[in-house]
Protein backbone atom coordinates (compact mmCIF):
# COMPACT_ATOMS: atom_id res chain seq x y z
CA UNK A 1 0.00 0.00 0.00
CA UNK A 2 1.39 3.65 -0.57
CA UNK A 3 1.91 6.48 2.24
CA UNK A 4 -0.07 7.17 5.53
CA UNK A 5 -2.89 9.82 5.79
CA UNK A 6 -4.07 10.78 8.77
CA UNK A 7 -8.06 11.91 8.46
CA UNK A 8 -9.11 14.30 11.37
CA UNK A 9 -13.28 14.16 12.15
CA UNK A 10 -12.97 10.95 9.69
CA UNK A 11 -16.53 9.72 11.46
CA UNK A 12 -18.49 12.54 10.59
CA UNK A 13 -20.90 12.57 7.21
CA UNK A 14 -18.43 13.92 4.66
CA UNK A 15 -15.09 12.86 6.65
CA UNK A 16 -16.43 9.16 6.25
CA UNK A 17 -16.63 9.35 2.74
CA UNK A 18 -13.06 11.18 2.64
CA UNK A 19 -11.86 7.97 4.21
CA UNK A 20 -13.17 5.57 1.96
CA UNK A 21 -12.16 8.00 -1.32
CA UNK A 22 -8.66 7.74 0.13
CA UNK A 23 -8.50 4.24 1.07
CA UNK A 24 -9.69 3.50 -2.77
CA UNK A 25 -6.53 4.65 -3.78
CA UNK A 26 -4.37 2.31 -2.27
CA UNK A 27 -3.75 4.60 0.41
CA UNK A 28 -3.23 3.60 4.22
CA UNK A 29 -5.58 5.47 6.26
CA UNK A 30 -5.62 6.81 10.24
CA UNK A 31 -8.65 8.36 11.59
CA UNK A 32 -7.96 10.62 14.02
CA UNK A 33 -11.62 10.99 16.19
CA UNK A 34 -12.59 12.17 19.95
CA UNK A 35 -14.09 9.22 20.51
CA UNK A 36 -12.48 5.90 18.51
CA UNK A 37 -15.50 3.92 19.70
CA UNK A 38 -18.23 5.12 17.10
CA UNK A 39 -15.33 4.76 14.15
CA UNK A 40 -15.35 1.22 14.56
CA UNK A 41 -17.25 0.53 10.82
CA UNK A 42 -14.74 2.68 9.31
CA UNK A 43 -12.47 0.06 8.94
CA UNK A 44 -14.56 -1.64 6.82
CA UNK A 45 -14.37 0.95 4.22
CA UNK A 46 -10.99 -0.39 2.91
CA UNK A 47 -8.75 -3.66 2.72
CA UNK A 48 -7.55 -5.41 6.33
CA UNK A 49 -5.56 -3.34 7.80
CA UNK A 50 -5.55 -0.57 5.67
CA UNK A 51 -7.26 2.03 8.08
CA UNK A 52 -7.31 2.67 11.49
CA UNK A 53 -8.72 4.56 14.31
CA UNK A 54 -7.19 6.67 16.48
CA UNK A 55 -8.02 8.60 19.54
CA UNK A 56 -7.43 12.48 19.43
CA UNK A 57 -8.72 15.64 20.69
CA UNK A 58 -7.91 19.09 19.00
CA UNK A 59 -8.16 20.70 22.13
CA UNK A 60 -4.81 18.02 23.17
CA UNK A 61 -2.08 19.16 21.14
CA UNK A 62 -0.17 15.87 22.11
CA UNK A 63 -2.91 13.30 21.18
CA UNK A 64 -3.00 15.37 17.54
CA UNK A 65 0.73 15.05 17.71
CA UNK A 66 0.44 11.03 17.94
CA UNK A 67 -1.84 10.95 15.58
CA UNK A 68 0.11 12.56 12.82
CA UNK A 69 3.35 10.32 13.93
CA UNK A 70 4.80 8.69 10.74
CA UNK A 71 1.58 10.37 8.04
CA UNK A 72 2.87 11.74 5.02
CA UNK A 73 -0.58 13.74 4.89
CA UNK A 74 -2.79 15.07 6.31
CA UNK A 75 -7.08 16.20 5.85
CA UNK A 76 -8.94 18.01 8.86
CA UNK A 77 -12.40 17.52 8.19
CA UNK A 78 -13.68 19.03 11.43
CA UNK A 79 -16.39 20.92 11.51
CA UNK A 80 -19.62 22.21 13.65
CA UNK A 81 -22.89 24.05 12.53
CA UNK A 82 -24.01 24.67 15.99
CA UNK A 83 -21.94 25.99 19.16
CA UNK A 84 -23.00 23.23 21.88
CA UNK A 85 -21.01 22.93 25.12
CA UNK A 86 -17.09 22.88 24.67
CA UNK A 87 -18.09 22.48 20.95
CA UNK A 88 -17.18 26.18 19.63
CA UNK A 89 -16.43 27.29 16.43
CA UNK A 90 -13.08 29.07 17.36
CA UNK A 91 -12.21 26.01 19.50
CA UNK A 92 -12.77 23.86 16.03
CA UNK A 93 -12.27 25.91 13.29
CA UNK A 94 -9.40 28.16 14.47
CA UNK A 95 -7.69 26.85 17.74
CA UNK A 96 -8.09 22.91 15.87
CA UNK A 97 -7.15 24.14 12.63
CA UNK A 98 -3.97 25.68 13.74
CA UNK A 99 -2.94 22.80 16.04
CA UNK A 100 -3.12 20.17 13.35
CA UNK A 101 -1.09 22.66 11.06
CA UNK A 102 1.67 23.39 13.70
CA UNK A 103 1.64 19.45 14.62
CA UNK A 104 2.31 18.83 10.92
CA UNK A 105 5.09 21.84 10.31
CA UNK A 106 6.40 19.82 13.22
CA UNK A 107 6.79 16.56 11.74
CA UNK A 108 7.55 17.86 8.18
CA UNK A 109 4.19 16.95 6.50
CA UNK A 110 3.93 20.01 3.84
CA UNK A 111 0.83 18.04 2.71
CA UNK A 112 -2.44 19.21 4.12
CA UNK A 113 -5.99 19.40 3.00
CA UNK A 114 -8.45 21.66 4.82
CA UNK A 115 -11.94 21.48 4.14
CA UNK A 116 -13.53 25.00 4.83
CA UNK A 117 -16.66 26.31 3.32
CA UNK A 118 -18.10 28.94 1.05
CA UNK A 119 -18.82 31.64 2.85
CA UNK A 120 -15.66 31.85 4.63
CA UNK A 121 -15.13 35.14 5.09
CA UNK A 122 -13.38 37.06 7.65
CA UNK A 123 -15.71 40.01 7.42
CA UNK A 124 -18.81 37.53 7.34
CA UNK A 125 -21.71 38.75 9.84
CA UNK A 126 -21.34 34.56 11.03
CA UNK A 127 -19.17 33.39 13.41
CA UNK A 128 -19.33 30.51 11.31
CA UNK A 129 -17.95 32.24 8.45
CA UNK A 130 -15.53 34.48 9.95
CA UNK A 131 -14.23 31.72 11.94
CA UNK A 132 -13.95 29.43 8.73
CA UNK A 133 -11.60 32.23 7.20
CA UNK A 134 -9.89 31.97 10.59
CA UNK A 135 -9.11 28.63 10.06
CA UNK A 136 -7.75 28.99 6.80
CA UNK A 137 -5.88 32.06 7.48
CA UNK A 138 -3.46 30.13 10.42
CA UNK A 139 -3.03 26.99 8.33
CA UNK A 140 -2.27 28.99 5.03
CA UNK A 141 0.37 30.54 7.65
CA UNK A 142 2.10 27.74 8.62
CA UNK A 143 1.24 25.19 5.92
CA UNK A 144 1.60 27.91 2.46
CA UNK A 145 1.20 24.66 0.37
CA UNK A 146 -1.92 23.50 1.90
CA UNK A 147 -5.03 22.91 -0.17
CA UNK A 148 -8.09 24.71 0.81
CA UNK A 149 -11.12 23.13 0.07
CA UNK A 150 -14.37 25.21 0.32
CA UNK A 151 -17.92 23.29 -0.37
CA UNK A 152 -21.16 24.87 -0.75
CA UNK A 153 -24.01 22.76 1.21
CA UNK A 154 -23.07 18.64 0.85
CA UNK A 155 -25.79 16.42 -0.22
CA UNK A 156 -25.67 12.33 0.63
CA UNK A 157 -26.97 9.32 2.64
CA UNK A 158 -26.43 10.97 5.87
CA UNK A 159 -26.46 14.68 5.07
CA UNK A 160 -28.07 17.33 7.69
CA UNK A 161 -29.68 19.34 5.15
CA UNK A 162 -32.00 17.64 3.48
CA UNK A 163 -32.13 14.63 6.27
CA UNK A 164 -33.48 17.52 8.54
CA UNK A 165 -36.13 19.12 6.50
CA UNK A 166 -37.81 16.04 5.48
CA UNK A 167 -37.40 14.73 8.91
CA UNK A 168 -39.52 17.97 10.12
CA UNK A 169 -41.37 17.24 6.76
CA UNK A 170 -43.10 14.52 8.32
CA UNK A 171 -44.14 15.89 11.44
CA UNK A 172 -45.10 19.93 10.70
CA UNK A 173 -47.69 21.28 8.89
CA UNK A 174 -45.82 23.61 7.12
CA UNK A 175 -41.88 24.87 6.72
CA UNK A 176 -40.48 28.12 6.94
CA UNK A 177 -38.48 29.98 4.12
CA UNK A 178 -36.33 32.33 5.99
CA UNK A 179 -36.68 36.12 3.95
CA UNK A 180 -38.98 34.17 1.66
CA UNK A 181 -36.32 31.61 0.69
CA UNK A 182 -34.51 33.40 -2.38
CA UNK A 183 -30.92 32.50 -1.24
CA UNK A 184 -29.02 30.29 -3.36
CA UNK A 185 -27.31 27.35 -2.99
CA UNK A 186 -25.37 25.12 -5.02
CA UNK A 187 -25.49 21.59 -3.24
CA UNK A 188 -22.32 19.46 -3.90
CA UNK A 189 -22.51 15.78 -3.45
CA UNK A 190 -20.64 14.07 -1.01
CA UNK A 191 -18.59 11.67 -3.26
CA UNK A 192 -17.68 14.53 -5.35
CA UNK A 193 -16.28 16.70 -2.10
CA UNK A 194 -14.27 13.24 -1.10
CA UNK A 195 -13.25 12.14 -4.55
CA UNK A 196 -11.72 15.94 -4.29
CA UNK A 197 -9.69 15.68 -1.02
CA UNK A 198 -8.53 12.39 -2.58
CA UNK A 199 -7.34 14.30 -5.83
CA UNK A 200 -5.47 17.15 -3.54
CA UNK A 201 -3.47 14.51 -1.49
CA UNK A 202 -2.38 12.73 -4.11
CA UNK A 203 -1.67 15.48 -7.35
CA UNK A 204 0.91 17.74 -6.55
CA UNK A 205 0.08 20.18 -8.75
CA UNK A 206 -2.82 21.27 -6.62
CA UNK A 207 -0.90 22.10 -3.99
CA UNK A 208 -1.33 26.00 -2.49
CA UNK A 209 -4.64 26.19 -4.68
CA UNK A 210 -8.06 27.08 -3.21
CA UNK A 211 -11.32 24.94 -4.94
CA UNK A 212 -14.86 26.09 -4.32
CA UNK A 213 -17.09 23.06 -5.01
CA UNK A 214 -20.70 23.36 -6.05
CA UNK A 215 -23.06 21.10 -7.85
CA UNK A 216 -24.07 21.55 -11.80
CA UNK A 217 -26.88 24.21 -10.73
CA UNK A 218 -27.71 26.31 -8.00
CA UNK A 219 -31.05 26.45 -6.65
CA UNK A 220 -33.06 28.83 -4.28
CA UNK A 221 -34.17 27.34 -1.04
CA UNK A 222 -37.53 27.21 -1.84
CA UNK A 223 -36.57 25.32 -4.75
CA UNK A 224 -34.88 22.97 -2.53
CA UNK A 225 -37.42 22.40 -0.04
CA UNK A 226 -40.00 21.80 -3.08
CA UNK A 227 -38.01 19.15 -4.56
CA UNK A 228 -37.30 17.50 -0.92
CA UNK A 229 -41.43 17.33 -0.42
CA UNK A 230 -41.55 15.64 -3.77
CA UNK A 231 -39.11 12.92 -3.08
CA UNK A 232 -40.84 12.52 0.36
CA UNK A 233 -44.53 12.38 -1.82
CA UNK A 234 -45.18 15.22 1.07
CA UNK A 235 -47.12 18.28 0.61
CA UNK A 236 -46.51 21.34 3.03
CA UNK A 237 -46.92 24.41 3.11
CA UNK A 238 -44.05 26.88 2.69
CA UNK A 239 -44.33 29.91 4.66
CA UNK A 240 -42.46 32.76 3.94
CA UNK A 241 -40.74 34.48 7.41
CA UNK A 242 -39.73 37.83 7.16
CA UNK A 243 -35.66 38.19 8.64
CA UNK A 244 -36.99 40.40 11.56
CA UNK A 245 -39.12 37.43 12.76
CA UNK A 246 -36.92 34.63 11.66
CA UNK A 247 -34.29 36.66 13.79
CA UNK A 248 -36.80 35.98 16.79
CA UNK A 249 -36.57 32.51 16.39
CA UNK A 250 -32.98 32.55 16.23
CA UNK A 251 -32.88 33.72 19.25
CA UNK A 252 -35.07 30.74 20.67
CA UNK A 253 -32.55 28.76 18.81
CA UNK A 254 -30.13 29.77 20.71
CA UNK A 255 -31.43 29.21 23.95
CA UNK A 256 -31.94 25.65 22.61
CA UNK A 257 -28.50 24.92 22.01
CA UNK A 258 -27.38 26.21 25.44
CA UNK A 259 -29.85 24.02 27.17
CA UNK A 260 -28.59 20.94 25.03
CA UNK A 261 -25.00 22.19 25.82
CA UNK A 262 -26.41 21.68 29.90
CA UNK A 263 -28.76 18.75 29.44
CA UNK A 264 -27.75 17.24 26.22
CA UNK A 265 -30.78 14.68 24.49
CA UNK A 266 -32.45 18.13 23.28
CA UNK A 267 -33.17 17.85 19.27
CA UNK A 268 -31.25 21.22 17.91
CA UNK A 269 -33.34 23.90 16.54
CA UNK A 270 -33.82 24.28 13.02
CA UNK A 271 -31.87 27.86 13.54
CA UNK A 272 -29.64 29.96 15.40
CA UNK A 273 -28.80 33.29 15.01
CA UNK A 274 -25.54 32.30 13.30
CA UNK A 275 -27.02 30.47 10.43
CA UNK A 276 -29.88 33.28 10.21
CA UNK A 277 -27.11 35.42 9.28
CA UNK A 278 -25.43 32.84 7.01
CA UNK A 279 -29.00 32.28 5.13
CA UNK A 280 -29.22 35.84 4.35
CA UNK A 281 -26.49 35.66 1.61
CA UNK A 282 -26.31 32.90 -1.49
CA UNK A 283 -23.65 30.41 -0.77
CA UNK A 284 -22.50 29.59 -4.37
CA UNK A 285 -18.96 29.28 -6.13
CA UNK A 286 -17.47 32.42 -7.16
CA UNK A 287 -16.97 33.50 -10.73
CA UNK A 288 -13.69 32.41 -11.73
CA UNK A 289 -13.11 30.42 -8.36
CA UNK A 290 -11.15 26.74 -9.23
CA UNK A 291 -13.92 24.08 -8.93
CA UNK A 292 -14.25 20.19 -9.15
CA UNK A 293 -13.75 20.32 -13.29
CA UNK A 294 -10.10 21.71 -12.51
CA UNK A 295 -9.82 18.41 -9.98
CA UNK A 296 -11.06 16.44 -13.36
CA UNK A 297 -14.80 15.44 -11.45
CA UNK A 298 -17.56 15.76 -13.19
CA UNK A 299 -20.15 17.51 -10.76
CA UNK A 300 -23.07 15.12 -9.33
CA UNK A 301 -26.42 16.15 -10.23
CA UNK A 302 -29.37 15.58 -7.43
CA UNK A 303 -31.66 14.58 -9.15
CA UNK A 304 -30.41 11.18 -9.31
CA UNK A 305 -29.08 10.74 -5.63
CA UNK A 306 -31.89 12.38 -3.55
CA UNK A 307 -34.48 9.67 -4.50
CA UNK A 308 -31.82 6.86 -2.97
CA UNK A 309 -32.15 7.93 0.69
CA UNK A 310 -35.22 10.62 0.92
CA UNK A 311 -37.49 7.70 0.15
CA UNK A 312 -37.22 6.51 4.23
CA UNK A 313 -39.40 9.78 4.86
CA UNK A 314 -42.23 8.63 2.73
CA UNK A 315 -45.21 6.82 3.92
CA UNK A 316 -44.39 3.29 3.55
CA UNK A 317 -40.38 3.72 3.48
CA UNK A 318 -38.98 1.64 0.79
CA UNK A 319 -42.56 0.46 0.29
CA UNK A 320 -44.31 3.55 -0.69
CA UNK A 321 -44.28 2.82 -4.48
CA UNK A 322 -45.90 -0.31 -3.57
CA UNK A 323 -48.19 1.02 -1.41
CA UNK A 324 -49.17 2.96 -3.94
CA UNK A 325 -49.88 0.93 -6.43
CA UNK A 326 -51.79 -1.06 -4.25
């Protein structure tokens, strides 16, 4: 097998899919993750012994330390979308991004892939965003031949986008467009983002570069959340929420993170005040940005995915069509 890769937040929805990308390439494989317990089907992504898990902490510079012993690369694919106890986003995307870089420097790994977002933006009204510009800021620093790789909103299996809408889908009456749902998005599929970490560790001559990856076509939300209820064979009502009220109820949002923070087993809300902000601009690739065509992918439509895991939302799961027919 070739060189070792060490995959930080390799458990999570797109890191998982990193790992198996990688592994496909012959590569040997160490997931780094807080807790090496719920990794334990990641090994099954590749041959015996090819991967492993690991136990690390960003907040331990040591355990990163151990976990980079020996790797020839590196990929942080850590990431939160809500602040929840110890879970912050300068604790993950700054603090974590800049002890994983500084760990590498360290051990002379000059190969690093971050995964950031569009959006990142150090003058962003987000945390999220300014914090994800943060991030790549400190490891462009100390790592200037890093890859940066910035995704717009990542479809799949396990996603938290559409998973969430259609899982409120079945319960609510209606949805709510936040400022009437006119931002844009350009959804990127999950394989695509991994088969494009994959590509930057192993090409050279994307080294330094910056890729913004986005699906073939971008969509407005409403558009989104219409196409979601017709996979589901759901029909809501969307309800347009002005951004002084949606504010309001990112400020219950909020509060519900805190009190999961405390209590934990709390569902989190459908939004905080961070992503309020963050839905108030489009998050699509820039004109001119480098994109998965430049990595040689072709981008992954929707169309053809969604169907594959939204139908466990319908009435009658996997037995709706029949159901149906019936």
């Amino acid at each position: 097998m070739k060189g070792l890769v060490t995959v930080f937040g390799g458990s999570g929805f797109v890191g998982s899919q990193v790992v198996r990308a990688l592994a496909r390439k012959g590569l040997r494989v160490r997931v780094a993750v807080r807790n090496p317990g719920r990794g334990y089907r990641l090994r099954m992504l590749g041959d015996v012994g090819q991967i492993e898990v690991v136990q690390a902490n960003l907040r331990n510079p040591a355990s990163v330390g151990r976990a980079l012993d020996g790797a020839e690369a590196v990929v942080n694919c850590v990431a939160v979308l809500h602040e929840v106890g110890r879970q912050k986003f300068q604790t993950l995307h700054v603090m974590g991004a800049q002890t994983i870089a500084e760990a590498a420097v360290a051990r002379g790994v000059t190969n690093l892939v971050h995964i950031s977002a569009i959006g990142a933006d150090p003058d962003s009204p987000s945390k999220y965003g300014r914090t994800k510009a943060e991030g790549e800021a400190v490891v462009r620093q100390r790592v200037p031949s890093a890859v940066i790789i910035r995704p717009s909103i990542v479809f799949g299996q396990d996603d938290h986008f559409f998973n969430s809408f259609a899982a409120m889908a079945q319960m609510a009456p209606a949805l709510p467009l936040i400022g009437g749902g006119e931002t844009r998005f350009q959804p990127v599929y999950v394989g695509d983002v991994a088969e494009a970490v994959a590509k930057a560790v192993t090409d050279p001559t994307c080294a330094g570069k910056t890729y913004e990856l986005g699906g073939p076509s971008a969509h407005s939300f409403r558009a989104l959340m219409e196409l979601m209820l017709a996979e589901t064979h759901r029909k809501r009502a969307l309800v347009s929420i002005p951004f002084p009220i949606a504010k309001l109820m990112a400020v219950g949002g909020d509060m519900v993170c805190a009190a999961r923070g405390m209590l934990g087993l709390i569902p989190l809300p459908p939004v905080t005040s961070d992503q309020f902000e963050m839905l108030r601009a489009d998050n699509v690739v820039s004109p001119g940005a480098l994109g998965l065509k430049d990595l040689g992918i072709v981008p992954t439509a929707m169309e053809p995915i969604l169907p594959t895991y939204l139908y466990r939302y319908r009435r009658g799961g996997q037995y709706a069509d029949a159901m149906a027919a019936a």
